[in-house]
Protein backbone atom coordinates (compact mmCIF):
# COMPACT_ATOMS: atom_id res chain seq x y z
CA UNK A 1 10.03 -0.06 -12.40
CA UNK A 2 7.79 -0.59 -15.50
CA UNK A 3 4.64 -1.14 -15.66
CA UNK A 4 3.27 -4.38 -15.04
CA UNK A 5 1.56 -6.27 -17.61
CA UNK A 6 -1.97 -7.99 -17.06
CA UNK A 7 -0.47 -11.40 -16.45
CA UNK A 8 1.88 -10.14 -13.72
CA UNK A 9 -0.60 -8.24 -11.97
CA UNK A 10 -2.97 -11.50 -11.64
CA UNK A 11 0.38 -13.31 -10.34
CA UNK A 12 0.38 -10.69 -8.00
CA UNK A 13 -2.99 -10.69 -6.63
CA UNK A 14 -3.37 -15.20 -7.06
CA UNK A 15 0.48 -14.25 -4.42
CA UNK A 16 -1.20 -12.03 -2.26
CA UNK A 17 -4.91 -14.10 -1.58
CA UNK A 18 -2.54 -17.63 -1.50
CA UNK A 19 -0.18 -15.93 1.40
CA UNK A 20 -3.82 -14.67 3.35
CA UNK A 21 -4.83 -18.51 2.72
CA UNK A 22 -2.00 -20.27 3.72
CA UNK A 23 -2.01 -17.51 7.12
CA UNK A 24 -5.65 -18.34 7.74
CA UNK A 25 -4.15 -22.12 8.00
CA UNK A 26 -1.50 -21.14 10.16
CA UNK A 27 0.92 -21.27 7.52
CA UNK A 28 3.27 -19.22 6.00
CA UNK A 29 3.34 -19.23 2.35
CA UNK A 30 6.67 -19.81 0.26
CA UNK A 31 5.65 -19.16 -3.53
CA UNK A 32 7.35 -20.37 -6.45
CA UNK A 33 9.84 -18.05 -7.96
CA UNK A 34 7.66 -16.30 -10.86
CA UNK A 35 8.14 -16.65 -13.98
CA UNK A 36 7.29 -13.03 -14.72
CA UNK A 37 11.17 -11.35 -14.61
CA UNK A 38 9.08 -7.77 -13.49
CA UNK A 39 7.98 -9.78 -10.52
CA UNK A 40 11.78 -10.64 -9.45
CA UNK A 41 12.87 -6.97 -9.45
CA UNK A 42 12.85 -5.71 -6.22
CA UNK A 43 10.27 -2.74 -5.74
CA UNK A 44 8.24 -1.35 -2.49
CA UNK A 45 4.39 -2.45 -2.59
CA UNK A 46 1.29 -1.61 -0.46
CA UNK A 47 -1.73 -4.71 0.06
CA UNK A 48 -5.04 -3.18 0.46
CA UNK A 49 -7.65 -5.30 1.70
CA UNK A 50 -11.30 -4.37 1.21
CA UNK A 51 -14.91 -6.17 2.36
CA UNK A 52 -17.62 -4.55 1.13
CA UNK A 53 -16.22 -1.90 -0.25
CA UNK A 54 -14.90 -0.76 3.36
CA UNK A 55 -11.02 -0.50 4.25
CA UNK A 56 -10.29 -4.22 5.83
CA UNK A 57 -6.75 -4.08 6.41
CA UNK A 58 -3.72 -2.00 4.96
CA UNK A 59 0.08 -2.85 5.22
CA UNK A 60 3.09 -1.75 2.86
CA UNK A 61 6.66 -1.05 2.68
CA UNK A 62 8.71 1.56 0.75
CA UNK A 63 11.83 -0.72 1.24
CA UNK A 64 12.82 -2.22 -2.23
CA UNK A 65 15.60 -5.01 -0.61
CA UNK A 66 14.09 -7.82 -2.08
CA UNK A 67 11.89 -9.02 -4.77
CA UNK A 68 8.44 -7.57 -5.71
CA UNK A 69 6.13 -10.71 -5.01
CA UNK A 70 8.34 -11.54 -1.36
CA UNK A 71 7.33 -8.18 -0.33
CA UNK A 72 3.39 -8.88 -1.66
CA UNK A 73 3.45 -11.99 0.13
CA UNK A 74 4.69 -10.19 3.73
CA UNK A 75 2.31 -7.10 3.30
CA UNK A 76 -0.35 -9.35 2.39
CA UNK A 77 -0.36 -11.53 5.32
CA UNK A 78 0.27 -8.07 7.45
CA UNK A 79 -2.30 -6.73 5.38
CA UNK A 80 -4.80 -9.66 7.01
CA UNK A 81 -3.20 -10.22 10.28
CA UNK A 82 -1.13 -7.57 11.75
CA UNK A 83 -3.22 -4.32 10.66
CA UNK A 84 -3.64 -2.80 14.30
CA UNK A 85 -6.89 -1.15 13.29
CA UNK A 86 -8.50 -4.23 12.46
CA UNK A 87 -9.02 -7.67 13.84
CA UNK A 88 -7.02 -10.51 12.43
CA UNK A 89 -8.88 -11.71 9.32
CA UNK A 90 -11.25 -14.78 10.45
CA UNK A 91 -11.77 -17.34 7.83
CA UNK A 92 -15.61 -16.65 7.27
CA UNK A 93 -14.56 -13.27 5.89
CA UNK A 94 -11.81 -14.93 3.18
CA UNK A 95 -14.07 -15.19 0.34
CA UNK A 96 -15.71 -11.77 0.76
CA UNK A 97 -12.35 -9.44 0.88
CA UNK A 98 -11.11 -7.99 -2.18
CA UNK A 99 -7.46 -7.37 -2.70
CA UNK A 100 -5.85 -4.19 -3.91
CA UNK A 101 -1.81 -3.90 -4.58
CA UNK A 102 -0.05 -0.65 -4.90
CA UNK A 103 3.47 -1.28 -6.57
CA UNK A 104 5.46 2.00 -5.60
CA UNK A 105 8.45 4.10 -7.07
CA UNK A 106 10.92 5.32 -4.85
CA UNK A 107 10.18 8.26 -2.51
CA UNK A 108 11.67 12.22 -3.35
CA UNK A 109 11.57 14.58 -0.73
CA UNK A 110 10.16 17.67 -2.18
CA UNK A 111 11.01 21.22 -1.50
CA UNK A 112 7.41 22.69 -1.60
CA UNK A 113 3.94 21.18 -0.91
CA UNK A 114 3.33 22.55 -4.71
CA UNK A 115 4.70 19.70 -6.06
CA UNK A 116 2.29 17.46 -4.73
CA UNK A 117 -0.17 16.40 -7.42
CA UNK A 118 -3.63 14.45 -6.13
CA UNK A 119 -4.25 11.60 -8.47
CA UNK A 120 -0.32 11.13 -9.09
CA UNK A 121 1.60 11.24 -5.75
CA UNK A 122 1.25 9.96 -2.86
CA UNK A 123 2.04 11.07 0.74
CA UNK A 124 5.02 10.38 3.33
CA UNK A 125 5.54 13.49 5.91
CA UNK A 126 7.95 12.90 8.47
CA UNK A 127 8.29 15.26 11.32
CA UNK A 128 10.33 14.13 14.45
CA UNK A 129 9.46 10.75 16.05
CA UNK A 130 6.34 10.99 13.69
CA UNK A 131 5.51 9.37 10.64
CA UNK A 132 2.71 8.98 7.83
CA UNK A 133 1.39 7.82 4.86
CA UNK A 134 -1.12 7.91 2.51
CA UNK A 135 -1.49 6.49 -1.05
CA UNK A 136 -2.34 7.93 -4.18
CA UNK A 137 -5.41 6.78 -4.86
CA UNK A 138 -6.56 8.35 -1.23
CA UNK A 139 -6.98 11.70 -1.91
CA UNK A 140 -8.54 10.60 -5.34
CA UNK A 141 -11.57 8.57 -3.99
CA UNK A 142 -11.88 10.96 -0.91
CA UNK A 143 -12.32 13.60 -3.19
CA UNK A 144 -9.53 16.06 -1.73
CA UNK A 145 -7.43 18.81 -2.65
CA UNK A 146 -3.73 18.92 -2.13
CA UNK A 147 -3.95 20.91 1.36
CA UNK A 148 -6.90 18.51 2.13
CA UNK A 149 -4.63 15.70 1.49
CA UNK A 150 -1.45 17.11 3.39
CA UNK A 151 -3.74 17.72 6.55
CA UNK A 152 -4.57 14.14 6.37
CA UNK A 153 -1.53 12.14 6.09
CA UNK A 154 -0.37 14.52 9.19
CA UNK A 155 -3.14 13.71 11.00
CA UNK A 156 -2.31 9.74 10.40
CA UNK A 157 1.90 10.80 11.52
CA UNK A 158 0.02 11.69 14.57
CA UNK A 159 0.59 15.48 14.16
CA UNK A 160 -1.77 18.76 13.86
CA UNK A 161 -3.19 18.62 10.33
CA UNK A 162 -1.33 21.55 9.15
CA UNK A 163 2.40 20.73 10.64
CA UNK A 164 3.19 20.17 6.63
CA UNK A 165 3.46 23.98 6.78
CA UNK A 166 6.28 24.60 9.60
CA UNK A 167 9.04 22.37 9.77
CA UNK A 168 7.86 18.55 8.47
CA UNK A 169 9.69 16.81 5.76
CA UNK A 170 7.72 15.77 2.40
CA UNK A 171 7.38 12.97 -0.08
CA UNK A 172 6.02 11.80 -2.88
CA UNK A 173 6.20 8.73 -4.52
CA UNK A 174 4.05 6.96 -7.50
CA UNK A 175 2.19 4.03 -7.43
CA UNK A 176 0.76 1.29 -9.51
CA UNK A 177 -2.65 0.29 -8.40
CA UNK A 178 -4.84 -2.64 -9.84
CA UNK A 179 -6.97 -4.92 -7.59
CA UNK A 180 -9.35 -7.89 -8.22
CA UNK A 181 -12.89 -7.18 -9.22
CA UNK A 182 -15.38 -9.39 -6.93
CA UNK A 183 -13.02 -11.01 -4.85
C-alpha cells in the first residue's frame, strides 16, 4: 500500500473517533464511502487509543478482506469497547483519548530473528495454540533491542520470553503510524 497522504490520514482518524462516538451512543457507525481511493484499498490496520499518554485500548487486524477505513471503523470501536485489558470506554473519557492508527503491510515469516529491525518491523510469533503481537513503534518508545523486543511479544503469545529461540514461527510486517495531536 502507499503511503497515505495528510488528507487521508485525518479521514482516517475523523473514521475512527466518529465509530467510538456513534459506539458511546449505542450505535454502530456506517461511514460514507471516502473519497480518498487509498482509503478503499483493502489493507490490515491497528487503532491505538491513548489517555494521558497511557495505553487506553488496542485492537487490530492483519486481515486485508475489505477496505482500509471498514477495518478502522471495527478496530476502532474494538479499540474502545472490546479491549479485554481495559474497561469499555465511558463517555466522560471521549474527549480526553487520543487516537493512534497503524496501517500495516502484509506479514513475512522470516528465517532468522536477524532480520528483525526495531524501528521498522513489527512482531507476530506464533508457536502452537499461542499467538502475539507487537507493533513497530513498541520496541521504539520502550527503548528495546531486537532480543528485548522478541522476549516481549512472546511474553504477550503467552510463552517464556525466549521461546523465539527453539521452535516459534516469526514475522514481520511494516506499519504506517500517525495519530492526532491533543485529542
Amino acid at each position: 500500500m502507499a503511503r497515505l497522504d495528510d488528507e487521508a490520514r485525518n479521514e482516517l482518524l475523523t473514521i475512527a473517533r466518529q465509530s467510538i462516538r456513534e459506539g458511546l451512543r449505542g450505535r454502530r457507525y456506517v461511514p460514507p464511502v471516502p473519497r480518498r481511493p487509498s482509503l478503499r484499498e483493502p489493507a490490515g490496520a491497528f487503532v491505538t487509543l491513548h489517555e494521558a499518554g497511557a495505553l487506553r485500548g488496542c485492537i487490530g487486524t492483519f486481515q486485508a478482506d475489505r477496505p482500509l477505513y471498514r477495518n478502522v471503523v471495527e478496530m476502532a470501536r474494538a479499540a474502545a469497547f472490546e479491549d479485554p485489558r481495559f474497561p469499555p470506554l465511558r463517555p466522560d473519557e471521549f474527549d480526553r483519548i487520543d487516537l493512534e492508527i497503524s496501517v500495516l503491510t502484509p506479514m513475512r515469516r522470516v528465517e532468522s530473528p536477524q532480520e528483525v529491525e526495531v524501528g521498522r518491523h513489527g512482531v507476530y510469533i506464533v508457536h502452537g495454540p499461542h499467538r502475539g503481537v507487537l507493533l513497530p513503534q513498541v520496541a521504539v518508545e520502550q527503548g528495546w533491542d531486537r532480543e528485548t523486543f522478541l522476549d516481549h511479544t512472546c511474553l504477550k503469545a503467552g510463552l517464556p520470553q525466549k521461546a523465539w529461540r527453539s521452535g516459534a514461527e516469526i514475522y514481520v510486517f511494516e506499519a504506517e503510524v500517525f495519530g492526532e495531536e491533543g485529542g
